[in-house]
PDB file of N, CA and C in Angstrom:
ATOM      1  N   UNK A   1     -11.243   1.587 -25.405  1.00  0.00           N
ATOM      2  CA  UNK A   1     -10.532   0.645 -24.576  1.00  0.00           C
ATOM      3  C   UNK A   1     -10.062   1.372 -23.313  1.00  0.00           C
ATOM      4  N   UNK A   2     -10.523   1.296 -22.003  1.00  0.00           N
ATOM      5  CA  UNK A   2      -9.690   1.223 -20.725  1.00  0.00           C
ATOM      6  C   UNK A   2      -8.733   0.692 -20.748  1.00  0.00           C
ATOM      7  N   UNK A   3      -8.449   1.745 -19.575  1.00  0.00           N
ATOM      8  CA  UNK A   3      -6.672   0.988 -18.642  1.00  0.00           C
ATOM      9  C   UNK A   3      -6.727   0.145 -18.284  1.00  0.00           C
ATOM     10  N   UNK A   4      -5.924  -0.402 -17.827  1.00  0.00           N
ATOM     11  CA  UNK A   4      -5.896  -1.775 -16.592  1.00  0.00           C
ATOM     12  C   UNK A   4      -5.447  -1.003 -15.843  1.00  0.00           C
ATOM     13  N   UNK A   5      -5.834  -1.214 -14.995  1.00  0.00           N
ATOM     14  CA  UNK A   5      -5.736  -0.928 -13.170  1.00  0.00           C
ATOM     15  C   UNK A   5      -5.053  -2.212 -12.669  1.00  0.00           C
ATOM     16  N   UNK A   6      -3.891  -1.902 -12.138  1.00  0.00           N
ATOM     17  CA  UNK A   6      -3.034  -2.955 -11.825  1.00  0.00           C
ATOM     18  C   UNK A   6      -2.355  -2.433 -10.016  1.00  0.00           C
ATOM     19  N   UNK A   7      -3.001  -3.660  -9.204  1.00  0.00           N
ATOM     20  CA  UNK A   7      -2.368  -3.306  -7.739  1.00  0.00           C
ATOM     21  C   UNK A   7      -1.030  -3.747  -7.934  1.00  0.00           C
ATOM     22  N   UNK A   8      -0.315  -3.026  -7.091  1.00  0.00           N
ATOM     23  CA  UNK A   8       1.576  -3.572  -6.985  1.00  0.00           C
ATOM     24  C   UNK A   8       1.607  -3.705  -5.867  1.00  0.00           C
ATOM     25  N   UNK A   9       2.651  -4.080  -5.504  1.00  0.00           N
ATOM     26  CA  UNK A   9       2.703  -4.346  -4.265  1.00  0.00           C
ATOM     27  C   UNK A   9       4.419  -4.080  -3.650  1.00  0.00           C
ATOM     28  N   UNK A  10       5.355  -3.244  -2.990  1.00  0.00           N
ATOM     29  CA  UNK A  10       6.451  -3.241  -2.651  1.00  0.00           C
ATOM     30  C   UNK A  10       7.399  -4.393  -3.103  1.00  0.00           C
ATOM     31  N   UNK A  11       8.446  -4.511  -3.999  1.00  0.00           N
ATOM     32  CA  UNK A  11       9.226  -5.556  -4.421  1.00  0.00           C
ATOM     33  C   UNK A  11       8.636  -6.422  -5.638  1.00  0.00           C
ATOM     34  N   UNK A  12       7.714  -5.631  -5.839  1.00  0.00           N
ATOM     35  CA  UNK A  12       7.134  -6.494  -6.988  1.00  0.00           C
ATOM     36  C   UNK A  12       7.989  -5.743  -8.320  1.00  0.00           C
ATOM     37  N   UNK A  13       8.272  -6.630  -9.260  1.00  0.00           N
ATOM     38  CA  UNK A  13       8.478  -5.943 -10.758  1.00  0.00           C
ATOM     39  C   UNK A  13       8.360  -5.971 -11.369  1.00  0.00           C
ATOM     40  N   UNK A  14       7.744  -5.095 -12.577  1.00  0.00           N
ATOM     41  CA  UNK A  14       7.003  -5.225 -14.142  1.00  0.00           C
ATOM     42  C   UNK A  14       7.872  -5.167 -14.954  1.00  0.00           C
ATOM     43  N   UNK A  15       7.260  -5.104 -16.292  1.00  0.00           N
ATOM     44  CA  UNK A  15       8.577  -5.241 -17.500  1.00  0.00           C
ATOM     45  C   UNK A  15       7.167  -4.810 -18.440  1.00  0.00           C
ATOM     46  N   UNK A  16       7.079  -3.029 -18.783  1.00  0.00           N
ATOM     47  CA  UNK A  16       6.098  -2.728 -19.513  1.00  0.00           C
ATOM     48  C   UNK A  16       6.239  -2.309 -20.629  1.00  0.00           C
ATOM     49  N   UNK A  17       5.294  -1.849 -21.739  1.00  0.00           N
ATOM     50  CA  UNK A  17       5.735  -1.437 -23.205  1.00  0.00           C
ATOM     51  C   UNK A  17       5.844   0.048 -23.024  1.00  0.00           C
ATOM     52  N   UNK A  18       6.650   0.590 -23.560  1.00  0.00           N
ATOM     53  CA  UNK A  18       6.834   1.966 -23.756  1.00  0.00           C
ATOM     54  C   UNK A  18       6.590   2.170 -25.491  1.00  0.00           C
ATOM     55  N   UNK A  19       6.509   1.413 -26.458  1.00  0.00           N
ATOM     56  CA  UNK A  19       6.562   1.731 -27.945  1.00  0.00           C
ATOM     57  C   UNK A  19       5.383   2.153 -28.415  1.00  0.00           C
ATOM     58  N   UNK A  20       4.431   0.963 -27.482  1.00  0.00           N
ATOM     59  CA  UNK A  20       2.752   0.779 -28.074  1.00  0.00           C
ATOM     60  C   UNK A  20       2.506  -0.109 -28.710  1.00  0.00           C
ATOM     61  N   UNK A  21       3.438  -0.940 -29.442  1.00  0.00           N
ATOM     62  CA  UNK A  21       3.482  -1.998 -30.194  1.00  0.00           C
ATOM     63  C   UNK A  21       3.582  -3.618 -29.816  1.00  0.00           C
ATOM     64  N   UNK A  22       2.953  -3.641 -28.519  1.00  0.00           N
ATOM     65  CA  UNK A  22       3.612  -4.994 -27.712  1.00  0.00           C
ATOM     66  C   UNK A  22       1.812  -5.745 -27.427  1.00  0.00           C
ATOM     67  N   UNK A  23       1.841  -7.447 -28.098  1.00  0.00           N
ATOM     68  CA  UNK A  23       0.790  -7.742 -28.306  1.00  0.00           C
ATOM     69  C   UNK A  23      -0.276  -7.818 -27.165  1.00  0.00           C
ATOM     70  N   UNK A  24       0.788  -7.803 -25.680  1.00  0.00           N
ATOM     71  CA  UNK A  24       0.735  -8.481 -24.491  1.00  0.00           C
ATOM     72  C   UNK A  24       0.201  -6.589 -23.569  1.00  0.00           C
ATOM     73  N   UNK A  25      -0.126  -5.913 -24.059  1.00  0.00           N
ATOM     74  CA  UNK A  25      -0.252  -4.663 -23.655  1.00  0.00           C
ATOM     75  C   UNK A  25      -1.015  -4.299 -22.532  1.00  0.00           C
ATOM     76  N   UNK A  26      -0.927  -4.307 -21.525  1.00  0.00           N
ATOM     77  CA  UNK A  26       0.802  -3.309 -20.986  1.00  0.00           C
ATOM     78  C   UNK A  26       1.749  -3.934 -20.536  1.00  0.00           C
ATOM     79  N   UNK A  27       1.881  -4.862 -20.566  1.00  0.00           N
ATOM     80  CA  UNK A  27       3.264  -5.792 -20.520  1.00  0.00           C
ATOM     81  C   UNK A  27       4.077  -5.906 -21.551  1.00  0.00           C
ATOM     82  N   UNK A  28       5.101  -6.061 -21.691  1.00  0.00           N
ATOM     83  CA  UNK A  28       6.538  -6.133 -22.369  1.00  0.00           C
ATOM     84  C   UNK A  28       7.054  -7.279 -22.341  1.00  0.00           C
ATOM     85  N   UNK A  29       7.246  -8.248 -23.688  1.00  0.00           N
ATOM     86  CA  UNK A  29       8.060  -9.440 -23.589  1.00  0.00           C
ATOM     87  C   UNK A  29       9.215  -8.602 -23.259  1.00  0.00           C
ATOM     88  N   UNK A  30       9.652  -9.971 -21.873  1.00  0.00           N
ATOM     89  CA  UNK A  30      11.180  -9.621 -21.492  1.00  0.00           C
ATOM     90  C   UNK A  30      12.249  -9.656 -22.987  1.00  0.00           C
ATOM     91  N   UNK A  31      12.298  -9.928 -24.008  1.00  0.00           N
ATOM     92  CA  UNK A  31      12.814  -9.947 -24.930  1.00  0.00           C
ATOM     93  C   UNK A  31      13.314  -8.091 -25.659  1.00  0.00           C
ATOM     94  N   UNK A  32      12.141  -7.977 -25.844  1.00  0.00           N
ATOM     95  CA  UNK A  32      12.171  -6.618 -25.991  1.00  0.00           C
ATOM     96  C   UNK A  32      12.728  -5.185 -25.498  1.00  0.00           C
ATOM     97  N   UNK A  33      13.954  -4.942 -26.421  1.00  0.00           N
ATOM     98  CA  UNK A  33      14.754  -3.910 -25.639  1.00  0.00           C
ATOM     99  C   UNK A  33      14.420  -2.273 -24.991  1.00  0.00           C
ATOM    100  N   UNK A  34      13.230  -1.811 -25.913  1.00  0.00           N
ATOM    101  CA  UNK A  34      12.080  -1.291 -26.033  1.00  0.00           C
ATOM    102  C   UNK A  34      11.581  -1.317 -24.395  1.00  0.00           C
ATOM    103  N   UNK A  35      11.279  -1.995 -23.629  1.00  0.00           N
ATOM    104  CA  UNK A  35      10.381  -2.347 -22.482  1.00  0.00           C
ATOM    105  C   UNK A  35      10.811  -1.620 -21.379  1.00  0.00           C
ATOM    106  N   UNK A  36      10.484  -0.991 -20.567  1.00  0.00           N
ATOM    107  CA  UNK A  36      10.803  -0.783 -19.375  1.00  0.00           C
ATOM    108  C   UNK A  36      10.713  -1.031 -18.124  1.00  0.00           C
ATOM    109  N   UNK A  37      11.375  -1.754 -17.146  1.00  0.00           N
ATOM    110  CA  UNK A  37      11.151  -2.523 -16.046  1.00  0.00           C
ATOM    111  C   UNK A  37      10.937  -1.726 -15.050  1.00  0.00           C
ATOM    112  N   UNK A  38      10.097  -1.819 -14.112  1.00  0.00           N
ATOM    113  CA  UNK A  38       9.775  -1.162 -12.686  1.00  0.00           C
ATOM    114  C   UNK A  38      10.050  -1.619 -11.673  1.00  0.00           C
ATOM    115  N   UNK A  39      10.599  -1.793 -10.610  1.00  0.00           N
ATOM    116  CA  UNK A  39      10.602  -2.941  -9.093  1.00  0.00           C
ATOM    117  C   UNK A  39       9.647  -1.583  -8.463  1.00  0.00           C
ATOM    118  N   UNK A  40       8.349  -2.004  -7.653  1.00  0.00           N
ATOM    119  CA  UNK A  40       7.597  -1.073  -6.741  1.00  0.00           C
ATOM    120  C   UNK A  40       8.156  -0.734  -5.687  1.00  0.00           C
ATOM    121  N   UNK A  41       8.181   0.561  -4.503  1.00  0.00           N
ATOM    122  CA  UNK A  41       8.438   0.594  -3.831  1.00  0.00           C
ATOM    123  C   UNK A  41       7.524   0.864  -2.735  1.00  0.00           C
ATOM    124  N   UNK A  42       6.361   0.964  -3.091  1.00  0.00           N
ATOM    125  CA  UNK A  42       5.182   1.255  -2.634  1.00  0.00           C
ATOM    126  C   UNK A  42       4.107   0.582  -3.096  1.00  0.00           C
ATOM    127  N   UNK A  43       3.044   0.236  -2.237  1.00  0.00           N
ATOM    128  CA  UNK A  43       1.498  -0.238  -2.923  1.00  0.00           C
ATOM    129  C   UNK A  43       1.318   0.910  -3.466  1.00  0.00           C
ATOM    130  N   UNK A  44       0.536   0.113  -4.591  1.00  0.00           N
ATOM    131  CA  UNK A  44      -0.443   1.445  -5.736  1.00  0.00           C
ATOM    132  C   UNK A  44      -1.208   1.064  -6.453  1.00  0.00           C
ATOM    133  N   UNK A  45      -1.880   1.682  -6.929  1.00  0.00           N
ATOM    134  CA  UNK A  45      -2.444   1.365  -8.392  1.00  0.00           C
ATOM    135  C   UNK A  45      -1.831   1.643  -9.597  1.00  0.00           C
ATOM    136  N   UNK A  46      -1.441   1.433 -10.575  1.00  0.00           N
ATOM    137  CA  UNK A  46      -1.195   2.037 -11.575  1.00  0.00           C
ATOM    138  C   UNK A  46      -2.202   1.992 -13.199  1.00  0.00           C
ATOM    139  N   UNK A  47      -2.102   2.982 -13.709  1.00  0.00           N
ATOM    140  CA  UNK A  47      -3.271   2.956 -14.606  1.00  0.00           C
ATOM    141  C   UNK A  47      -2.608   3.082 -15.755  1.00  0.00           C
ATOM    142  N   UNK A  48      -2.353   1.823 -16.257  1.00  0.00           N
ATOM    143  CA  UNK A  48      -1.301   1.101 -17.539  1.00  0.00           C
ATOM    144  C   UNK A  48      -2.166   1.084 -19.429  1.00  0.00           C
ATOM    145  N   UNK A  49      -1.843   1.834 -20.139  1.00  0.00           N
ATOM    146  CA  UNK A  49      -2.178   2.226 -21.272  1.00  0.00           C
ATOM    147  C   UNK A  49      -2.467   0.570 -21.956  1.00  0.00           C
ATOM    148  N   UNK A  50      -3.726   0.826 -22.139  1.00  0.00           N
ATOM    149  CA  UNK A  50      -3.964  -0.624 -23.271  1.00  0.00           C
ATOM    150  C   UNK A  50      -4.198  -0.287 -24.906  1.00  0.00           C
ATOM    151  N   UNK A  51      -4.456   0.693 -25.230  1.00  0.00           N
ATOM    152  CA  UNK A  51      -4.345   1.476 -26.695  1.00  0.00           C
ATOM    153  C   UNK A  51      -3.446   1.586 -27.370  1.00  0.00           C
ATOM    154  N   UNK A  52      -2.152   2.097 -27.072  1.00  0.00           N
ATOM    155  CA  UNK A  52      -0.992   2.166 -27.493  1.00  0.00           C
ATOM    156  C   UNK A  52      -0.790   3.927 -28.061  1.00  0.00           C
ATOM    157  N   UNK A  53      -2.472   4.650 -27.625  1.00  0.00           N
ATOM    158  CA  UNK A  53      -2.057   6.114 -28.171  1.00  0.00           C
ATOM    159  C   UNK A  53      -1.427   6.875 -26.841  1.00  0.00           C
ATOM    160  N   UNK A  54      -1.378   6.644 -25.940  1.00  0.00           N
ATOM    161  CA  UNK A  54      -1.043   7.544 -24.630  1.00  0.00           C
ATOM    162  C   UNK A  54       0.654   8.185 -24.919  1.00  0.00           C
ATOM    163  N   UNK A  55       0.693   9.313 -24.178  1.00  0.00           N
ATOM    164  CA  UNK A  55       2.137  10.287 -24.848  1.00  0.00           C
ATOM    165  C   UNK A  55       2.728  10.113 -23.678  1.00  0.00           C
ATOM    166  N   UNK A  56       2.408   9.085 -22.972  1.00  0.00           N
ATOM    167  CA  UNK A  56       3.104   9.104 -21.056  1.00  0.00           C
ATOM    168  C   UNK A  56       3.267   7.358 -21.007  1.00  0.00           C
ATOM    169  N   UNK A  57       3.284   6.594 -22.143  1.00  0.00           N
ATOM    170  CA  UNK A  57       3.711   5.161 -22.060  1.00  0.00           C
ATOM    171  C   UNK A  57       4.470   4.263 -20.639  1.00  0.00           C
ATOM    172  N   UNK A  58       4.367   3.418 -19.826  1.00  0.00           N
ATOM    173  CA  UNK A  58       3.517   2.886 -20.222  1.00  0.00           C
ATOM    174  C   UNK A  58       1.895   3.318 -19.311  1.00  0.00           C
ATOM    175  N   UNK A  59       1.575   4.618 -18.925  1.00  0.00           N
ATOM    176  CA  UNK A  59       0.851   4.854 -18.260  1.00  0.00           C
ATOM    177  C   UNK A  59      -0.521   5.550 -19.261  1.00  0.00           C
ATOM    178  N   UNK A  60      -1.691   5.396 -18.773  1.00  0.00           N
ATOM    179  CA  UNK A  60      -2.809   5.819 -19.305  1.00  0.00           C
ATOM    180  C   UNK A  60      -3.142   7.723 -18.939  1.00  0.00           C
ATOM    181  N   UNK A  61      -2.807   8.157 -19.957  1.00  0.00           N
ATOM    182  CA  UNK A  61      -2.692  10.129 -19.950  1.00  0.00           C
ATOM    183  C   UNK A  61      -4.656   9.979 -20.416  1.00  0.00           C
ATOM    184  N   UNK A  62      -5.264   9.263 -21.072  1.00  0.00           N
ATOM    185  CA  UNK A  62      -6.738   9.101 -21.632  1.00  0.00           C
ATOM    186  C   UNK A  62      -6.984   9.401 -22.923  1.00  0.00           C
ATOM    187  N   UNK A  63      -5.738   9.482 -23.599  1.00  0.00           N
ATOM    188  CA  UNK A  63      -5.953   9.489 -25.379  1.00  0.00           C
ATOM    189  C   UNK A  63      -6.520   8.534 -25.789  1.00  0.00           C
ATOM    190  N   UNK A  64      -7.353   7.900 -25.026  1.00  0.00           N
ATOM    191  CA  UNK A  64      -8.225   6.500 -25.649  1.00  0.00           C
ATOM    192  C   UNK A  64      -9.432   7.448 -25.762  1.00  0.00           C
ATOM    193  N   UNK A  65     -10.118   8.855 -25.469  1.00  0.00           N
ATOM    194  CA  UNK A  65     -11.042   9.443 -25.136  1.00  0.00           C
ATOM    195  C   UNK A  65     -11.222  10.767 -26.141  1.00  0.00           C
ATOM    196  N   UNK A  66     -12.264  10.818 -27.012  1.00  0.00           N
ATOM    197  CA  UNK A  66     -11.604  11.670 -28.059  1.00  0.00           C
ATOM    198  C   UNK A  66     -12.175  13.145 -27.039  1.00  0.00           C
ATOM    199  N   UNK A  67     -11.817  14.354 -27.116  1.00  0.00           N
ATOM    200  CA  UNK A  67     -11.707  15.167 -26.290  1.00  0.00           C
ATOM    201  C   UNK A  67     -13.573  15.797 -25.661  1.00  0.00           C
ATOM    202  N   UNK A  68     -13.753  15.775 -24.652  1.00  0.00           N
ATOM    203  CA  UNK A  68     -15.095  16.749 -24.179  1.00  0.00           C
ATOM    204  C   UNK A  68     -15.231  17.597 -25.470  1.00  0.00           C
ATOM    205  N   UNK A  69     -16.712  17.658 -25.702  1.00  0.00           N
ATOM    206  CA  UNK A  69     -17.358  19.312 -25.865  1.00  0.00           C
ATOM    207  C   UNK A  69     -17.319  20.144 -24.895  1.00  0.00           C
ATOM    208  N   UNK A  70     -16.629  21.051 -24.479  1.00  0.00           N
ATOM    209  CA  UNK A  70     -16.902  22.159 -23.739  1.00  0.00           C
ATOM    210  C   UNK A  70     -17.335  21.098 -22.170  1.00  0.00           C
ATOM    211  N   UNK A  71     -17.194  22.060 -21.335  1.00  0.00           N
ATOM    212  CA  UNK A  71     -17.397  22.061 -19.819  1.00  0.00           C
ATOM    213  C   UNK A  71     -18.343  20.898 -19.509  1.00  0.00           C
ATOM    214  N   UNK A  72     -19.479  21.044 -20.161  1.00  0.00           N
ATOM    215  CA  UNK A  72     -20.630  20.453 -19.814  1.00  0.00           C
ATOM    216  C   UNK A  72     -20.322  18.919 -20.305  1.00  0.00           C
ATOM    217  N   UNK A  73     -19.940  18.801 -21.176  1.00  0.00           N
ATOM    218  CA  UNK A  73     -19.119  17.295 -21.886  1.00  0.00           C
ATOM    219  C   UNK A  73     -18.317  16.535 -21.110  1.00  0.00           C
ATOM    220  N   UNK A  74     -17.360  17.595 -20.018  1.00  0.00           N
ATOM    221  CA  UNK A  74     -16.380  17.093 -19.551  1.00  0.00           C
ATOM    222  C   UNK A  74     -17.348  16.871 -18.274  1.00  0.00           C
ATOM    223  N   UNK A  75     -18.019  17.483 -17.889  1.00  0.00           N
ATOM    224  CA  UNK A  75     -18.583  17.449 -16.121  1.00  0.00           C
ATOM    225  C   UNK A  75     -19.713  16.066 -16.341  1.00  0.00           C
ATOM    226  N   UNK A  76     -20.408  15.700 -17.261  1.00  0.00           N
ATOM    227  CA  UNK A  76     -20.798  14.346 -17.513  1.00  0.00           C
ATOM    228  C   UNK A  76     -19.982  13.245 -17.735  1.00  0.00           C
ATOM    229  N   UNK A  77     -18.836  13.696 -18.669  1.00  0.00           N
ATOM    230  CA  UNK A  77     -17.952  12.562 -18.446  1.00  0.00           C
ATOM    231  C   UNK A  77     -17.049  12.162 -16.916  1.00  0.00           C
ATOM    232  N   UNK A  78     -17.190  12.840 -16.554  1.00  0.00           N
ATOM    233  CA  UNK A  78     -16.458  12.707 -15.263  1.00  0.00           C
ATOM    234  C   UNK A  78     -17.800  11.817 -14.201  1.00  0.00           C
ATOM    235  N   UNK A  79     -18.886  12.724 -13.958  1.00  0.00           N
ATOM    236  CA  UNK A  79     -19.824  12.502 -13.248  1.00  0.00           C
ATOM    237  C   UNK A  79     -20.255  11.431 -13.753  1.00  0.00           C
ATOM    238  N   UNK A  80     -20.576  11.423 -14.978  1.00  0.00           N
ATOM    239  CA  UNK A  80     -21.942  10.361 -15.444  1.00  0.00           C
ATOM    240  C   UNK A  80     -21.018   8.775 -16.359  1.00  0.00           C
ATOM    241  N   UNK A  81     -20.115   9.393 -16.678  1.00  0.00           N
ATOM    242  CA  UNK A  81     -19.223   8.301 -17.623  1.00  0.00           C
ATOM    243  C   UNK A  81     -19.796   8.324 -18.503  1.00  0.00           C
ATOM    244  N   UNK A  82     -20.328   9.410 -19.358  1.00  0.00           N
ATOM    245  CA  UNK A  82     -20.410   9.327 -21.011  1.00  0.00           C
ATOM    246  C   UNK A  82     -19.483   9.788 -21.717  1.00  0.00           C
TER     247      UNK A  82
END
């Protein structure tokens, strides 16, 4: 599973999961005390965890990716997307 790639935009504000456990992922029912809200202050992208394994919640670190073999593993995955 990929991230979502999400444009923001200055004044905009999210309400995301930090637990991993939120059905709506990477969003956060406003209900949920758990959630953490953002207001942007800048355009961006942000690259928002849809797995629920990432150790940098609610952002995508790539623990959706089980690790390269060696150099050559990683320089195709990068280059080639395998």
């Amino acid at each position: 599973m990929l991230p979502e790639v999400r444009q923001v935009q200055p004044g905009d504000t999210v309400h995301l999961c930090v637990c991993g456990r939120s059905p709506q992922a990477p969003d956060c029912p406003d209900t949920c005390p758990q959630g953490t809200s953002l207001t942007i202050v800048r355009e961006q992208r942000l690259l928002l965890c849809r797995c629920g394994r990432s150790r940098d919640l609610p952002y995508c670190d790539g623990s959706h990716n089980p690790p390269a073999p060696g150099w050559r593993g990683k320089w195709q995955r990068f280059w080639l997307g395998h």
